[in-house]
C-alpha atoms as a PDB file:
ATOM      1  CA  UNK A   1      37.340  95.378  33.209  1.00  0.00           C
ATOM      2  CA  UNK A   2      34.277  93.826  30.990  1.00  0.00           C
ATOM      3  CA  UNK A   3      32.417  96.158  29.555  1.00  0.00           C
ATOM      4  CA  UNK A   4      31.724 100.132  29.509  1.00  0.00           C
ATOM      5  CA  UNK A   5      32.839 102.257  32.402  1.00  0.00           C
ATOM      6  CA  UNK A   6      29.821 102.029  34.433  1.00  0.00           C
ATOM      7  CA  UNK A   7      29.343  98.731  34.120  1.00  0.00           C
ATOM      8  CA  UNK A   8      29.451  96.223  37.568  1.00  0.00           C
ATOM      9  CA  UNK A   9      32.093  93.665  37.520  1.00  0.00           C
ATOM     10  CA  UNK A  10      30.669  89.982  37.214  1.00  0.00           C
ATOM     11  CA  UNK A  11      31.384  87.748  40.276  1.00  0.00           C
ATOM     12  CA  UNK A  12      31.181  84.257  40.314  1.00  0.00           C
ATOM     13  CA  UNK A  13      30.913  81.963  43.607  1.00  0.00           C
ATOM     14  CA  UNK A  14      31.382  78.150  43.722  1.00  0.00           C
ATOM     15  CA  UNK A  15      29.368  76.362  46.179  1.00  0.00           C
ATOM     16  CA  UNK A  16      31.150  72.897  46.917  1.00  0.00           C
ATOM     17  CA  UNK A  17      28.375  71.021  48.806  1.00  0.00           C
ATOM     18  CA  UNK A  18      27.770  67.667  50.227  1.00  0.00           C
ATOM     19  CA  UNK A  19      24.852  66.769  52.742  1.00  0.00           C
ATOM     20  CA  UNK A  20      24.317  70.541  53.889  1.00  0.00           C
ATOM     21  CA  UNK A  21      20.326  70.919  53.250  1.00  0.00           C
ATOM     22  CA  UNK A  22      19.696  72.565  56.605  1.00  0.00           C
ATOM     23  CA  UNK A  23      22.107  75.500  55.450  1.00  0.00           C
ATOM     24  CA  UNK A  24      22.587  75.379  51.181  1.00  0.00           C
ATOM     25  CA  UNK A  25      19.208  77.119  51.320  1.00  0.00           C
ATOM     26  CA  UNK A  26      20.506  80.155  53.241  1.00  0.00           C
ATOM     27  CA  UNK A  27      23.931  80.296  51.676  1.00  0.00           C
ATOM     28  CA  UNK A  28      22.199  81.003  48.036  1.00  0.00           C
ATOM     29  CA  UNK A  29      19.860  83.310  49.376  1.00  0.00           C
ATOM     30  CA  UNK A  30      22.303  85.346  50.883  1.00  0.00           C
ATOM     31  CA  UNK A  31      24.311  85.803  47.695  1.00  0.00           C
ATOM     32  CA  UNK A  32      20.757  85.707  45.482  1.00  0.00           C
ATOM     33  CA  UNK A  33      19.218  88.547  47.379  1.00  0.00           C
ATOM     34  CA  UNK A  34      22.003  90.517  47.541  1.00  0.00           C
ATOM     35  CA  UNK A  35      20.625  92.737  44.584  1.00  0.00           C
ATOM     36  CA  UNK A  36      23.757  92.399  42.503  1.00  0.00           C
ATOM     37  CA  UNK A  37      22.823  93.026  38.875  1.00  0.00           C
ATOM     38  CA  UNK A  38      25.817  90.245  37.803  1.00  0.00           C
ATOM     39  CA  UNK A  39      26.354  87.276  39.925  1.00  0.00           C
ATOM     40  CA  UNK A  40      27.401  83.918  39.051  1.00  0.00           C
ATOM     41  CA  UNK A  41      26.636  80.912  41.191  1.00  0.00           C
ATOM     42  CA  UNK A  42      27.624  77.389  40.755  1.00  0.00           C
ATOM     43  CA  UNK A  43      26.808  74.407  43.030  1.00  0.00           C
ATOM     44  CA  UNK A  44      29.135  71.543  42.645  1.00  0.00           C
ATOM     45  CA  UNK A  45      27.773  68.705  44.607  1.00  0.00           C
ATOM     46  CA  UNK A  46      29.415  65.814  45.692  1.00  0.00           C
ATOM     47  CA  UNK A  47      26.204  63.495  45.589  1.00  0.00           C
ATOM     48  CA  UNK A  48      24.361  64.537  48.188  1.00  0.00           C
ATOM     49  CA  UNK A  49      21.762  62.404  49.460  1.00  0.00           C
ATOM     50  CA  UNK A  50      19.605  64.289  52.140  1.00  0.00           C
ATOM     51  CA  UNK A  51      17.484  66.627  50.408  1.00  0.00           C
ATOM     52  CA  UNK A  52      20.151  68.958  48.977  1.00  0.00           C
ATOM     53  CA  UNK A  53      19.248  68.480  45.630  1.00  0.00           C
ATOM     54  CA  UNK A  54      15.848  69.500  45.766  1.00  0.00           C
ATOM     55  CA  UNK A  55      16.893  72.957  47.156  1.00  0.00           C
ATOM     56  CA  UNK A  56      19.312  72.920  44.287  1.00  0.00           C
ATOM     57  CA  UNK A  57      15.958  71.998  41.579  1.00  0.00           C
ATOM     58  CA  UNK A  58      14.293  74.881  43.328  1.00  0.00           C
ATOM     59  CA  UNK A  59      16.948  77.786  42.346  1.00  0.00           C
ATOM     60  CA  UNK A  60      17.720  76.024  38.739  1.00  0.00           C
ATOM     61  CA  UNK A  61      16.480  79.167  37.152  1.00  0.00           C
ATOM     62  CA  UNK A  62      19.252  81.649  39.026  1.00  0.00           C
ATOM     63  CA  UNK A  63      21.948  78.573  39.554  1.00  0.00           C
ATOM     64  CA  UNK A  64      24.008  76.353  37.800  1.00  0.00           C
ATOM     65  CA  UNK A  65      24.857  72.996  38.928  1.00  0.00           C
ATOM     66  CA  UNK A  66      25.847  69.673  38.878  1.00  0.00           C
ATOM     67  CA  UNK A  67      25.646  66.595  41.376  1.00  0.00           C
ATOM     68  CA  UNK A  68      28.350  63.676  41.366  1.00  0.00           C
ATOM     69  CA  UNK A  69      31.161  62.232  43.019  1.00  0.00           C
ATOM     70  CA  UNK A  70      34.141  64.454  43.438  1.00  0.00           C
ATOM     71  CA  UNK A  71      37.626  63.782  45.036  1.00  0.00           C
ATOM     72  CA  UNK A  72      36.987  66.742  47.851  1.00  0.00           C
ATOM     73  CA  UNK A  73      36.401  69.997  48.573  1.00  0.00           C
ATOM     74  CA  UNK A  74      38.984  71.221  46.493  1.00  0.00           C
ATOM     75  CA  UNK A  75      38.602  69.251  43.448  1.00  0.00           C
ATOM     76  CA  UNK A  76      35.169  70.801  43.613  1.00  0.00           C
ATOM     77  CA  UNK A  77      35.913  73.816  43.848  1.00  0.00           C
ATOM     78  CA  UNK A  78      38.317  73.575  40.821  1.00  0.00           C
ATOM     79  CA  UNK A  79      35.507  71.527  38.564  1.00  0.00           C
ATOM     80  CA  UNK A  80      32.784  74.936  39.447  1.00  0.00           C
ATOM     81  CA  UNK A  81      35.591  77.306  39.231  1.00  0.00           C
ATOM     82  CA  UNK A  82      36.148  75.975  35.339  1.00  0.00           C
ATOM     83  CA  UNK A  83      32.271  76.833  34.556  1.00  0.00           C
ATOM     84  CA  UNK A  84      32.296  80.377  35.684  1.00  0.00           C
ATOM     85  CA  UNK A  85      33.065  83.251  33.905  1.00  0.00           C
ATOM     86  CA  UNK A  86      33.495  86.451  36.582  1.00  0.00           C
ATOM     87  CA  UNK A  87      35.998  88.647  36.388  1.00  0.00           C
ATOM     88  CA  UNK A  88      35.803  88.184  40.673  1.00  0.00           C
ATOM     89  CA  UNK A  89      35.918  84.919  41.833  1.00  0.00           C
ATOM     90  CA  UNK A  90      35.321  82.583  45.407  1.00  0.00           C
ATOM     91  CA  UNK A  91      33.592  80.039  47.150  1.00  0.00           C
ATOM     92  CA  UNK A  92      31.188  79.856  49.713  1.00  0.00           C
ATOM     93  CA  UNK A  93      31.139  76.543  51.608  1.00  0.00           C
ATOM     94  CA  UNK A  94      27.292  75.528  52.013  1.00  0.00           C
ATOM     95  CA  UNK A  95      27.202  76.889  55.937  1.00  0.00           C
ATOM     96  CA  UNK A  96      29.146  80.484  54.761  1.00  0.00           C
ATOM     97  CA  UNK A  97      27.211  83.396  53.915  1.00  0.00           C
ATOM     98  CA  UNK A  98      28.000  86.942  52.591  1.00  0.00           C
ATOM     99  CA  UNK A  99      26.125  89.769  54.438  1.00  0.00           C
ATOM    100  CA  UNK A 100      24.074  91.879  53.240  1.00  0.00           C
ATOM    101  CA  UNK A 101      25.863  94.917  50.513  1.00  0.00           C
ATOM    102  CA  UNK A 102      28.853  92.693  50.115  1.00  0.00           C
ATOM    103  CA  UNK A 103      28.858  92.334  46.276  1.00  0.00           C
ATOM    104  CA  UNK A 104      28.517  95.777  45.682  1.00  0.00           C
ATOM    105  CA  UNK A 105      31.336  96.950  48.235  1.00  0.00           C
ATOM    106  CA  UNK A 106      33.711  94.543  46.575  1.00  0.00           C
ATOM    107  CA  UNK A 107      32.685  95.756  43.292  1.00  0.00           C
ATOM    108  CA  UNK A 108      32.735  99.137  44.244  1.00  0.00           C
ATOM    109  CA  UNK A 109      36.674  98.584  45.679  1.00  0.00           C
ATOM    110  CA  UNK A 110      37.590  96.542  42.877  1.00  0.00           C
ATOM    111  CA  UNK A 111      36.634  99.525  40.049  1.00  0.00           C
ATOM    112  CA  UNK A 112      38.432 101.870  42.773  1.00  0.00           C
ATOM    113  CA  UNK A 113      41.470  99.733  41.646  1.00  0.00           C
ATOM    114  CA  UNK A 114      40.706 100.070  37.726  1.00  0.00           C
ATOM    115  CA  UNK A 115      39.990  96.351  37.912  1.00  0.00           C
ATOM    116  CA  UNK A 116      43.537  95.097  39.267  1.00  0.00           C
ATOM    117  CA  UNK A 117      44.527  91.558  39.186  1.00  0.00           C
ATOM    118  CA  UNK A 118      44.891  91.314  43.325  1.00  0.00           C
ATOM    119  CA  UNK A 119      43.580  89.140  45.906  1.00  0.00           C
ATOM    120  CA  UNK A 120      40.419  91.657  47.875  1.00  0.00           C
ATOM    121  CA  UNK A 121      40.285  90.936  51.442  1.00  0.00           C
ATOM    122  CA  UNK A 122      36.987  91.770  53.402  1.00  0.00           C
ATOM    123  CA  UNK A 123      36.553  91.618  56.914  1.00  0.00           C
ATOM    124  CA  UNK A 124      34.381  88.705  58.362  1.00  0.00           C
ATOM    125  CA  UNK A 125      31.820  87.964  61.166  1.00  0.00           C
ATOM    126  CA  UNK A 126      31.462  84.917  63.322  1.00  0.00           C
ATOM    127  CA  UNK A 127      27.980  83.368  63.391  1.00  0.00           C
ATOM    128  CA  UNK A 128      25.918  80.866  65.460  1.00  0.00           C
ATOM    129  CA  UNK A 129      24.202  78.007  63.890  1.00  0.00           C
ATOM    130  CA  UNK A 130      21.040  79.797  63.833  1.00  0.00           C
ATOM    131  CA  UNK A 131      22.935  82.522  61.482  1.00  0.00           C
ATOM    132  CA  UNK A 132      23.174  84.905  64.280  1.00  0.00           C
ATOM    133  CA  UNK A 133      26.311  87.340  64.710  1.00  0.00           C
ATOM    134  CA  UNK A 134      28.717  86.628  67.401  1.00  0.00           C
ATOM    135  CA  UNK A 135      31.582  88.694  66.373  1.00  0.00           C
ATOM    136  CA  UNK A 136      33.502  90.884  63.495  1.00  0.00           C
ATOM    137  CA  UNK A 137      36.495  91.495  62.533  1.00  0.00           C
ATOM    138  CA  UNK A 138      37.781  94.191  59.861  1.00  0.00           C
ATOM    139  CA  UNK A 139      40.458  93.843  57.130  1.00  0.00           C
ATOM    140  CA  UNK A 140      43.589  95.145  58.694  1.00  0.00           C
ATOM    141  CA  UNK A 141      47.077  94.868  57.864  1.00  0.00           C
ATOM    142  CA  UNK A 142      49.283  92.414  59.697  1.00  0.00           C
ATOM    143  CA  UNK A 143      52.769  93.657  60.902  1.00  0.00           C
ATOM    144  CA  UNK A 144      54.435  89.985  62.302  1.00  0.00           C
ATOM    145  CA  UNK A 145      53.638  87.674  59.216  1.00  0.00           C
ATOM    146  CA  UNK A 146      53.925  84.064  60.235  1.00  0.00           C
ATOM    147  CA  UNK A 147      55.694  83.303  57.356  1.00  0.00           C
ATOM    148  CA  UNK A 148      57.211  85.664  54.891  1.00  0.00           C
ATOM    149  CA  UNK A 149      55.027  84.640  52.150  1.00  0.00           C
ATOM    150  CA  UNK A 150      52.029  85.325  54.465  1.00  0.00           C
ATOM    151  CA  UNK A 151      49.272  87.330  53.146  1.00  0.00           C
ATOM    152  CA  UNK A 152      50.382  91.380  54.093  1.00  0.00           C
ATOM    153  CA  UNK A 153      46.255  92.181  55.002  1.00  0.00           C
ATOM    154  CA  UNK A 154      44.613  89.569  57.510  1.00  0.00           C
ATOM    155  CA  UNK A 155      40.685  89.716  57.132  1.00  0.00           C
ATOM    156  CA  UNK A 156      37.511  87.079  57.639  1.00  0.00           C
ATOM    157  CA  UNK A 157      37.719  83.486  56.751  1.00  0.00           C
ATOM    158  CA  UNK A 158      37.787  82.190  53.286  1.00  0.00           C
ATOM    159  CA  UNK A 159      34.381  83.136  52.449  1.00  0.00           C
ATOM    160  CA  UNK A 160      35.474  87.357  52.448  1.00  0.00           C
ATOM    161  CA  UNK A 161      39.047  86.861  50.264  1.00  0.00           C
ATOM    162  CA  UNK A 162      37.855  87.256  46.413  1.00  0.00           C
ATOM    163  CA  UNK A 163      40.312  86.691  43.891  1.00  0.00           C
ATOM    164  CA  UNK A 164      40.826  88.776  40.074  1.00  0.00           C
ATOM    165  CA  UNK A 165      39.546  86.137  37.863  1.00  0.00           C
ATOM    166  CA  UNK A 166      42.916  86.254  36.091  1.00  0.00           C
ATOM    167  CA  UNK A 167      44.695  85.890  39.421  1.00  0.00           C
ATOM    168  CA  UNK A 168      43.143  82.359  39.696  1.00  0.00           C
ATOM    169  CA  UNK A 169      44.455  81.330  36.256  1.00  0.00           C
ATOM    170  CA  UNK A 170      47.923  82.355  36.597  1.00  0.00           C
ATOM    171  CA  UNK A 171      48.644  80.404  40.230  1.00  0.00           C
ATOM    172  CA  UNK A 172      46.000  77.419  38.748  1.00  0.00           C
ATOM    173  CA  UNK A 173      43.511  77.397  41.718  1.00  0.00           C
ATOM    174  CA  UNK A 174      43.415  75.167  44.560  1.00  0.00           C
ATOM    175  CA  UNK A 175      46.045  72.520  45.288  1.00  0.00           C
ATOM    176  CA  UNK A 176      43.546  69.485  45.106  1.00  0.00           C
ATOM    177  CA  UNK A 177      45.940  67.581  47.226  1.00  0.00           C
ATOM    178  CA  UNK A 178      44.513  69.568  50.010  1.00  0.00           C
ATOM    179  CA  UNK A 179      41.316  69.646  52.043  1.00  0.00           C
ATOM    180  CA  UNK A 180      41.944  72.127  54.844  1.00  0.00           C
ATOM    181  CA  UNK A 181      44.499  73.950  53.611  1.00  0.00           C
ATOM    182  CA  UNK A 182      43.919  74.527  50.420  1.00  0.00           C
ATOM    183  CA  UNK A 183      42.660  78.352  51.023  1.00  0.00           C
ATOM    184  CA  UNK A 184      46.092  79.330  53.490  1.00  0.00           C
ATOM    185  CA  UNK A 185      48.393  77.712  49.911  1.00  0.00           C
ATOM    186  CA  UNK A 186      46.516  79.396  47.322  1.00  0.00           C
ATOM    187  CA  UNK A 187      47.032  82.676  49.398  1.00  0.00           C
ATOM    188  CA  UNK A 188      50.977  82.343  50.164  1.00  0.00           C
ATOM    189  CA  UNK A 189      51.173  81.330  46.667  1.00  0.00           C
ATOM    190  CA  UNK A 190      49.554  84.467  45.654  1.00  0.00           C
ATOM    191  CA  UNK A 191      52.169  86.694  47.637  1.00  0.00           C
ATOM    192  CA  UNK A 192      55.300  84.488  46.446  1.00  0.00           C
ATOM    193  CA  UNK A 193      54.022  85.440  43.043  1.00  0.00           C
ATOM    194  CA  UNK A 194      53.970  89.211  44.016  1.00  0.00           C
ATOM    195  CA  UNK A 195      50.373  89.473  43.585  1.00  0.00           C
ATOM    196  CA  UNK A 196      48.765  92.310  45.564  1.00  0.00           C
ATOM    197  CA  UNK A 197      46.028  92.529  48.391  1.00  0.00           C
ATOM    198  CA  UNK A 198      43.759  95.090  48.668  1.00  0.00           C
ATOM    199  CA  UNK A 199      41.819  95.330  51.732  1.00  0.00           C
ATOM    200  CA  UNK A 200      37.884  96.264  51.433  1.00  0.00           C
ATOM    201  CA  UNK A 201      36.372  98.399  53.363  1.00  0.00           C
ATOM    202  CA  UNK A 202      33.401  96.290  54.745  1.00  0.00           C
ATOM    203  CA  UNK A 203      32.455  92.478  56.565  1.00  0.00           C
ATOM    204  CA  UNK A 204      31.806  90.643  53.530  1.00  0.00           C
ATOM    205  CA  UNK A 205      31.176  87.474  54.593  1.00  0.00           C
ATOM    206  CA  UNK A 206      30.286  85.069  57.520  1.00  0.00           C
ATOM    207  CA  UNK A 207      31.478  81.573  58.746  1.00  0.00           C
ATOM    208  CA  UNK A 208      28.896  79.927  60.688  1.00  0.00           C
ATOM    209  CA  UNK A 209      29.567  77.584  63.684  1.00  0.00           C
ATOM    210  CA  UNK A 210      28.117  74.531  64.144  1.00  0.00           C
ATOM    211  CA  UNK A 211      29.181  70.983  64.516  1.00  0.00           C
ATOM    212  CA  UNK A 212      28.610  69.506  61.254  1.00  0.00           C
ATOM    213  CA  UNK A 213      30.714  71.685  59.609  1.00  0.00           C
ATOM    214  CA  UNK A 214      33.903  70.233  58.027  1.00  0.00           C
ATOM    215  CA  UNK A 215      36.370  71.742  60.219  1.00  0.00           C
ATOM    216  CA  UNK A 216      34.611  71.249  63.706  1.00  0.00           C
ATOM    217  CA  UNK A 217      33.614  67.411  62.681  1.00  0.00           C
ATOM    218  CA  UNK A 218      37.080  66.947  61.434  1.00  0.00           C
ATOM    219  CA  UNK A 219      39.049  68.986  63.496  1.00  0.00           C
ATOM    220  CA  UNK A 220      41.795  67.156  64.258  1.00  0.00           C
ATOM    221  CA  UNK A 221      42.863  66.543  60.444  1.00  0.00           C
ATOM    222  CA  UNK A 222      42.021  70.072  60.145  1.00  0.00           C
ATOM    223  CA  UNK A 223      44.746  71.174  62.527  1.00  0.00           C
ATOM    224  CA  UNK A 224      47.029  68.508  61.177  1.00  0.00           C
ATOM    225  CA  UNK A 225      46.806  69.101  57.760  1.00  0.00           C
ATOM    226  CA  UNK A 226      47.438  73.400  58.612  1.00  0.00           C
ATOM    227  CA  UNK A 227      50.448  72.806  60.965  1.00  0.00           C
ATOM    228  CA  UNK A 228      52.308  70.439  58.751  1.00  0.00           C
ATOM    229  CA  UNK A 229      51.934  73.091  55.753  1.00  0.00           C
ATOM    230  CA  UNK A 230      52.948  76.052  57.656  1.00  0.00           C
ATOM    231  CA  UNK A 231      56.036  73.680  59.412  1.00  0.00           C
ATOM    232  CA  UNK A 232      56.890  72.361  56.015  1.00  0.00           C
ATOM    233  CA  UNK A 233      57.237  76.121  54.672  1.00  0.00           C
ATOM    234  CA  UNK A 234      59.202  76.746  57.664  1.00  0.00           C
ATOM    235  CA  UNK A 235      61.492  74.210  56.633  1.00  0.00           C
ATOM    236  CA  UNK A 236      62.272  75.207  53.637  1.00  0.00           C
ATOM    237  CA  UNK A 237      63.334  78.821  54.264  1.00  0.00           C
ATOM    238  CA  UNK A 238      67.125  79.479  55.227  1.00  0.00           C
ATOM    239  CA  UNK A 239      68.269  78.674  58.866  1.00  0.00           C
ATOM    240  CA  UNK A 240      68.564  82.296  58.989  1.00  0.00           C
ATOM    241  CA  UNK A 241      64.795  83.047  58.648  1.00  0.00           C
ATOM    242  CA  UNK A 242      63.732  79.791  60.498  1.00  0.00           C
ATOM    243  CA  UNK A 243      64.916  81.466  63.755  1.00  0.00           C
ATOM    244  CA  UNK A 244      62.341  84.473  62.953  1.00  0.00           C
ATOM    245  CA  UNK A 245      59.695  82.776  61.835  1.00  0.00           C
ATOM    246  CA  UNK A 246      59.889  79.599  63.994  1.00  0.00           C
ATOM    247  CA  UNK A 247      58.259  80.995  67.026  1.00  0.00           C
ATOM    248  CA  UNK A 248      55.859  82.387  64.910  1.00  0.00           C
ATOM    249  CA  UNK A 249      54.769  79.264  63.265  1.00  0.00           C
ATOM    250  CA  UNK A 250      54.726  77.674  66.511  1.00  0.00           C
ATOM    251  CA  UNK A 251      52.185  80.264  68.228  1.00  0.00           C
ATOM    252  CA  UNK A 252      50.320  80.104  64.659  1.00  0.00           C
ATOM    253  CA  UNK A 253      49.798  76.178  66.163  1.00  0.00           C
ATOM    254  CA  UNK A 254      48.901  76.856  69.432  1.00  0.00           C
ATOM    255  CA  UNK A 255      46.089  79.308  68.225  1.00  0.00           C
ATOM    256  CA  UNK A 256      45.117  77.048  66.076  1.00  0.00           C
ATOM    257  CA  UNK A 257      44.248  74.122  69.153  1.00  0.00           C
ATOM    258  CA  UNK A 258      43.037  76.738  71.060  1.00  0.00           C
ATOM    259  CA  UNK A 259      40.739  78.322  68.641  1.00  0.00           C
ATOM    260  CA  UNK A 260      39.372  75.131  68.087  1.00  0.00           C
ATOM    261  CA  UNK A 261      37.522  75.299  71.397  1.00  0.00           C
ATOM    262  CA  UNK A 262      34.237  76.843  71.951  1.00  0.00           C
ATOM    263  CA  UNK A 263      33.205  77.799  75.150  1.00  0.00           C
ATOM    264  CA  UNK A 264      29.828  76.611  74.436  1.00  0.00           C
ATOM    265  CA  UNK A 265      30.978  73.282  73.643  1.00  0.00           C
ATOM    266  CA  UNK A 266      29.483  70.588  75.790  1.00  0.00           C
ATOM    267  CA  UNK A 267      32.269  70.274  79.016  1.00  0.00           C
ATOM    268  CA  UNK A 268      33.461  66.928  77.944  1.00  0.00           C
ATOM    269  CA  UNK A 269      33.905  67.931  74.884  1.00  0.00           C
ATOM    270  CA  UNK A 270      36.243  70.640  75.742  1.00  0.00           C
ATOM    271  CA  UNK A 271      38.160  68.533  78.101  1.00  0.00           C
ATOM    272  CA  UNK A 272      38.471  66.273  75.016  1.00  0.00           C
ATOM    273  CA  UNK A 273      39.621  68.844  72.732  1.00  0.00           C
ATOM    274  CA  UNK A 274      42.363  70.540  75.330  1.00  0.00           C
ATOM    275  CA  UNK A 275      43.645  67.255  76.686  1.00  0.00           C
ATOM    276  CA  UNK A 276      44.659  66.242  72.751  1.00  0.00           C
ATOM    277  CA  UNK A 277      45.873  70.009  72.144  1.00  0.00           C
ATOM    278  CA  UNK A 278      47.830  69.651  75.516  1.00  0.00           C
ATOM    279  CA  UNK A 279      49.510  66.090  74.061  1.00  0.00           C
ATOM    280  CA  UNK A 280      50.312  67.642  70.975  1.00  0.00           C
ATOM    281  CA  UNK A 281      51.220  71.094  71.439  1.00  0.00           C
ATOM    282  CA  UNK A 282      52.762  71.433  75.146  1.00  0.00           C
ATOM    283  CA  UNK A 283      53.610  74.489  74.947  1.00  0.00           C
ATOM    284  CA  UNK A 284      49.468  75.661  75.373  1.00  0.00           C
ATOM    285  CA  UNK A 285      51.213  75.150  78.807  1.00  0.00           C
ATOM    286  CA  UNK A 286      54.729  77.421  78.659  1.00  0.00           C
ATOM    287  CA  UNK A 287      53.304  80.796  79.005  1.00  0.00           C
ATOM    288  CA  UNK A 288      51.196  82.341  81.669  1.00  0.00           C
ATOM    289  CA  UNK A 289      48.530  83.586  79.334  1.00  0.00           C
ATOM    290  CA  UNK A 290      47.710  80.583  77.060  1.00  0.00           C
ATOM    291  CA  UNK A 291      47.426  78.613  80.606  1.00  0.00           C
ATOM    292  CA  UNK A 292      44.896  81.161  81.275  1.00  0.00           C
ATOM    293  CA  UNK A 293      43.024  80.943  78.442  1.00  0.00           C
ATOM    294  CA  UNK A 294      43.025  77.446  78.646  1.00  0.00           C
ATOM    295  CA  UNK A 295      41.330  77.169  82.179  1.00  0.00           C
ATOM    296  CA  UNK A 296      39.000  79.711  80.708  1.00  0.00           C
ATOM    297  CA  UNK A 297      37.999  77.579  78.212  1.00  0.00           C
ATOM    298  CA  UNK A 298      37.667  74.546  80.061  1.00  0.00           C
ATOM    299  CA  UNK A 299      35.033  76.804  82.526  1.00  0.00           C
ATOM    300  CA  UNK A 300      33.567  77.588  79.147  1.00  0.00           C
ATOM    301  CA  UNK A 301      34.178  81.473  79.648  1.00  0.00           C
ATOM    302  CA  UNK A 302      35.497  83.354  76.267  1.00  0.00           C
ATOM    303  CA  UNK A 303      38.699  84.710  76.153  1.00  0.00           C
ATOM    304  CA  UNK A 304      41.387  86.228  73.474  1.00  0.00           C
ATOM    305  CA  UNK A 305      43.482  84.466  71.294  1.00  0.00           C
ATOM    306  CA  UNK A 306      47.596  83.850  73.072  1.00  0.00           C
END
């Protein structure tokens, strides 16, 4: 660790934005106002042209950042993640925030592990657009791994999984090929390289829903992009462990159309989205309980994952 014994870890966040003025606003304030004596931010923006960079002009004093054209979210992400100098590291997309405490209970579990290079999972909430708090979930350890190079500790979405700054630099960030899956590779990569998670003991972040974020506008790439990685890793394990994980990587899928609908989705848009899923991934239709949950959805009632 930097520094004396008593001394608070720095942690530096990226912010990869483009076009996201009705949310940037609230995603720096959350980590600003967090009361975290050392925190790094940097905005990379892509060239935003609806008001974005004047929120950005109005935090110049407490952020760093730069506006122009980027090849995606990831390369991004790698061009802020070169400017920062924490010995934590992560990004927030523009519509994430962390909640309140967060810095300080991820510094507080990374000093309980004497600063180890590890991946530190947090738990994450669900919000509305309106920032609201739907749902939670805890870190927790997972027991059937969809792949064996699966993370051992399932938590929130990207914005709660914080990286050792030194963890970053020996896997070499994000694969920039990538624009949906970049987060699920880094982490696999992390556990083929025998890097250790450490679950923290607090929600750490949320992922707001709304329809102009990148995932829910681009859904079905999003989906795409995620099954072919995890079938592609499939494919290259022995025939042996293909017959384990197989089933596995196929109900990873089918979560993956189903959690894709929102019961508060306008109806035709949830037709929409379950006739496509149903095209692509019959087997929504195979077992009594994702049938269920699939009528559910379609009378916009909220149900559990298959």
């Amino acid at each position: 660790m930097r520094g004396g014994a008593g001394e608070e870890p720095r942690i530096s966040i990226v912010v990869p934005v483009l076009d996201q003025v009705a949310y940037v606003e609230r995603c720096l304030r959350s980590v600003l106002d967090q009361g975290y004596p050392d925190v790094e931010v940097v905005v990379v923006d892509g060239g935003s042209t609806d008001g974005t960079l004047e929120v950005l002009r109005r935090y110049e004093d407490r952020v760093a950042w730069v506006s122009e054209p980027d090849d995606g979210q990831s390369d991004a992400i790698d061009k802020g993640m070169a400017r920062t100098t924490g010995e934590l590291v992560n990004w927030l997309n523009a519509d994430d925030v962390l909640l309140p405490g967060s810095l300080a209970a991820l510094a507080e579990a990374f000093r309980a592990a004497d600063g180890a290079a590890a991946v530190y999972v947090g738990g994450g909430a669900r919000l509305d657009a309106e920032g609201t708090v739907l749902s939670s979930v805890p870190a927790r350890e997972v027991t059937r791994p969809v792949l064996p190079t699966a993370p051992p500790i399932a938590g929130g979405d990207q914005a709660a999984w914080f990286l050792a700054r030194s963890v970053w630099q020996q896997l070499g960030g994000v694969d920039r090929r990538l624009h949906f899956a970049m987060d699920i590779d880094l982490y696999h990569r992390c556990r083929a390289a025998g890097v250790p998670f450490l679950a923290v003991d607090a929600v750490l972040a949320g992922y707001r829903e709304h329809p102009g974020n990148k995932t829910s506008s681009a859904w079905r790439r999003s989906i795409a992009e995620k099954a072919r990685w995890h079938q592609d890793a499939l494919g290259r394990l022995p025939a042996e462990e293909r017959e384990v994980y197989g089933p596995r990587v196929e109900r990873y899928v089918t979560s993956l159309y189903l959690n894709s609908i929102r019961p508060t989705m306008p109806v035709d848009e949830r037709v929409r989205r379950v006739g496509h899923a149903v095209r692509l991934q019959p087997a929504l239709l195979v077992r009594r309980n994702r049938l269920r949950r699939v009528w559910g959805l379609l009378r916009g009632q909220s149900t559990s994952s298959p």
